[in-house]
C-alpha atoms as a PDB file:
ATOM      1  CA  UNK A   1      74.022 111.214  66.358  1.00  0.00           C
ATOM      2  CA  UNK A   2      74.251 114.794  67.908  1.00  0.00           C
ATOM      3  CA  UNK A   3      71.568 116.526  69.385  1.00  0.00           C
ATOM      4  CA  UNK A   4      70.782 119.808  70.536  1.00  0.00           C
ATOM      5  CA  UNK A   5      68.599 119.260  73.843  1.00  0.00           C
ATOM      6  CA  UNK A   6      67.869 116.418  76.272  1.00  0.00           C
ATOM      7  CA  UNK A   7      64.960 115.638  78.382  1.00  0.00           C
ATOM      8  CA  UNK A   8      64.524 113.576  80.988  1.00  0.00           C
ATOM      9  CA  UNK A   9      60.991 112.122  81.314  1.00  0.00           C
ATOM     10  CA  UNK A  10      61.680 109.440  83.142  1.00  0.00           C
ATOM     11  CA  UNK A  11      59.108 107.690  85.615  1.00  0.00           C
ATOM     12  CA  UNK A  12      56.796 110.141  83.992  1.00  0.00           C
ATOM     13  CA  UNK A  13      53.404 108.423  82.915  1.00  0.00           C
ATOM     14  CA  UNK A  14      51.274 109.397  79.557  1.00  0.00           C
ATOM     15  CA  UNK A  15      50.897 111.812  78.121  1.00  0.00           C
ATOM     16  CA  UNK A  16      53.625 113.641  80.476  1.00  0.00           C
ATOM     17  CA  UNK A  17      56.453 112.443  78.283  1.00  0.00           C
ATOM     18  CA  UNK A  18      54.923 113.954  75.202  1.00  0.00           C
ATOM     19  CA  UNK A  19      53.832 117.070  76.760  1.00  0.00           C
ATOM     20  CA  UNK A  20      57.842 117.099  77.508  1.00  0.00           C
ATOM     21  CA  UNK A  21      58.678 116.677  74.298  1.00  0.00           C
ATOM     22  CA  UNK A  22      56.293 119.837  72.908  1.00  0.00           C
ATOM     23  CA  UNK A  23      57.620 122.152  75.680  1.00  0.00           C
ATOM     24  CA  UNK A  24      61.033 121.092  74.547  1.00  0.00           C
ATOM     25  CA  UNK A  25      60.399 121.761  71.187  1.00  0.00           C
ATOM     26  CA  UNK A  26      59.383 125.283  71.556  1.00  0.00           C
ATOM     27  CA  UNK A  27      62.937 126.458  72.714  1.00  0.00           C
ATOM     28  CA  UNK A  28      64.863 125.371  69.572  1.00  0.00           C
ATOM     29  CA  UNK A  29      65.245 126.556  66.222  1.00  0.00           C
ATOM     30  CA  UNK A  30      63.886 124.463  63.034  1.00  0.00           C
ATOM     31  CA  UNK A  31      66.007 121.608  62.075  1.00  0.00           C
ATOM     32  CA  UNK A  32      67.452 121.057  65.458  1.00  0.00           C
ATOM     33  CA  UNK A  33      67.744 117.609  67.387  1.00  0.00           C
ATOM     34  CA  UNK A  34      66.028 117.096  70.914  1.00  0.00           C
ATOM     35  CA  UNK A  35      66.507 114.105  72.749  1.00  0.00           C
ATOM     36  CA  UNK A  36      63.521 112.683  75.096  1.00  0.00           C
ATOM     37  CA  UNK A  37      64.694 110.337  77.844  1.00  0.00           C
ATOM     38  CA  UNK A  38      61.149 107.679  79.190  1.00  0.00           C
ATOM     39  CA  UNK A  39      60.775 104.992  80.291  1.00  0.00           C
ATOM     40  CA  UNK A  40      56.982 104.770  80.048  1.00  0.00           C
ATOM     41  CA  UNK A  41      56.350 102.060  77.220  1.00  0.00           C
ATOM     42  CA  UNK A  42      53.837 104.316  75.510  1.00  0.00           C
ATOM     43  CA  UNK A  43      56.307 106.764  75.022  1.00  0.00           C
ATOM     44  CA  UNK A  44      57.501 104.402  71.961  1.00  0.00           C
ATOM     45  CA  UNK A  45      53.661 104.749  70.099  1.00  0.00           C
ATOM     46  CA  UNK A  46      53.105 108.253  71.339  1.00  0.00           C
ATOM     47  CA  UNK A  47      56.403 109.843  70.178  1.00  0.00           C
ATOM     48  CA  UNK A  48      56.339 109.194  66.106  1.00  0.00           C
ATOM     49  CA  UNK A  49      52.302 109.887  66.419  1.00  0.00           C
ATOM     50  CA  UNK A  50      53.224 113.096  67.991  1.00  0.00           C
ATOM     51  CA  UNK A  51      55.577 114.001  65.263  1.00  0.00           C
ATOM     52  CA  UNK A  52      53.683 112.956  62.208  1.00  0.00           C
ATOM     53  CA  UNK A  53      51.097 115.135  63.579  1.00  0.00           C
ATOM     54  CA  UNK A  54      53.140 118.261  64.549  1.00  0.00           C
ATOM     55  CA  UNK A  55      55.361 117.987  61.505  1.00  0.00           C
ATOM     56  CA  UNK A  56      58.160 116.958  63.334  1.00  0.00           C
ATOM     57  CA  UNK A  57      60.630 114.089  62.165  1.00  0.00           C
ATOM     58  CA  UNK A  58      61.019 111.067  64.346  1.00  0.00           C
ATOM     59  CA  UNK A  59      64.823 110.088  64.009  1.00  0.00           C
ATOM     60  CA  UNK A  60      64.450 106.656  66.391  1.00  0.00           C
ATOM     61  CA  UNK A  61      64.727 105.507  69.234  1.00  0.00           C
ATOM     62  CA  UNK A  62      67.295 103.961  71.292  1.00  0.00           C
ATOM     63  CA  UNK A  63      66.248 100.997  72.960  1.00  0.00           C
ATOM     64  CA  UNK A  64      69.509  99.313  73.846  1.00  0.00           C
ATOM     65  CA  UNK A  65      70.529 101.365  77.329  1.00  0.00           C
ATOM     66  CA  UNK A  66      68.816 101.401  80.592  1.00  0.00           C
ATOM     67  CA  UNK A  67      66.666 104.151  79.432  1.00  0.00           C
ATOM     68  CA  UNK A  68      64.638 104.297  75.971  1.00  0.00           C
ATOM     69  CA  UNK A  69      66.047 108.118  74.056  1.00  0.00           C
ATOM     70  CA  UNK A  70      63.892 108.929  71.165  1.00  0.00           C
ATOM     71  CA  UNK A  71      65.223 111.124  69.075  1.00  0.00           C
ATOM     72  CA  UNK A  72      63.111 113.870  67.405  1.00  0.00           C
ATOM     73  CA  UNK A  73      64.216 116.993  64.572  1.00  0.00           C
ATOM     74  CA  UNK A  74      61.921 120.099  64.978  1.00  0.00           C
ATOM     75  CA  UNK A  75      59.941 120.341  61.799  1.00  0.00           C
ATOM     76  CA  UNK A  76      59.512 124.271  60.231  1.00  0.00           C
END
């Protein structure tokens, strides 16, 4: 899948990943594809909860590389 923005979060520690991810959002357009790049293992709990809460829709993740990508559309 093809997405619109990256973000690499990481090393970064909750809730800095997520606070990423909101930033992140803010610069694109509904309907557009960011992908978040941590490593922190609450990233994988935190992400979708983030997203069912903000309206966003959680795509995945991407556990298989050396870095978990979770993959998140920008709600309206």
């Amino acid at each position: 899948m093809d997405w619109d923005l990256e973000l690499d979060a990481e090393g970064l520690k909750c809730p800095l990943p997520v606070l990423r991810l909101q930033q992140g959002l803010r610069t694109l357009a509904p309907g557009q594809v960011l992908r978040l790049l941590a490593t922190d293992p609450m990233a994988a709990i935190d992400v979708p909860h983030f997203c069912a809460e903000h309206g966003h829709g959680f795509l995945g993740a991407d556990t298989g590389g050396p870095c978990p990508a979770y993959l998140v559309r920008k709600g309206a």
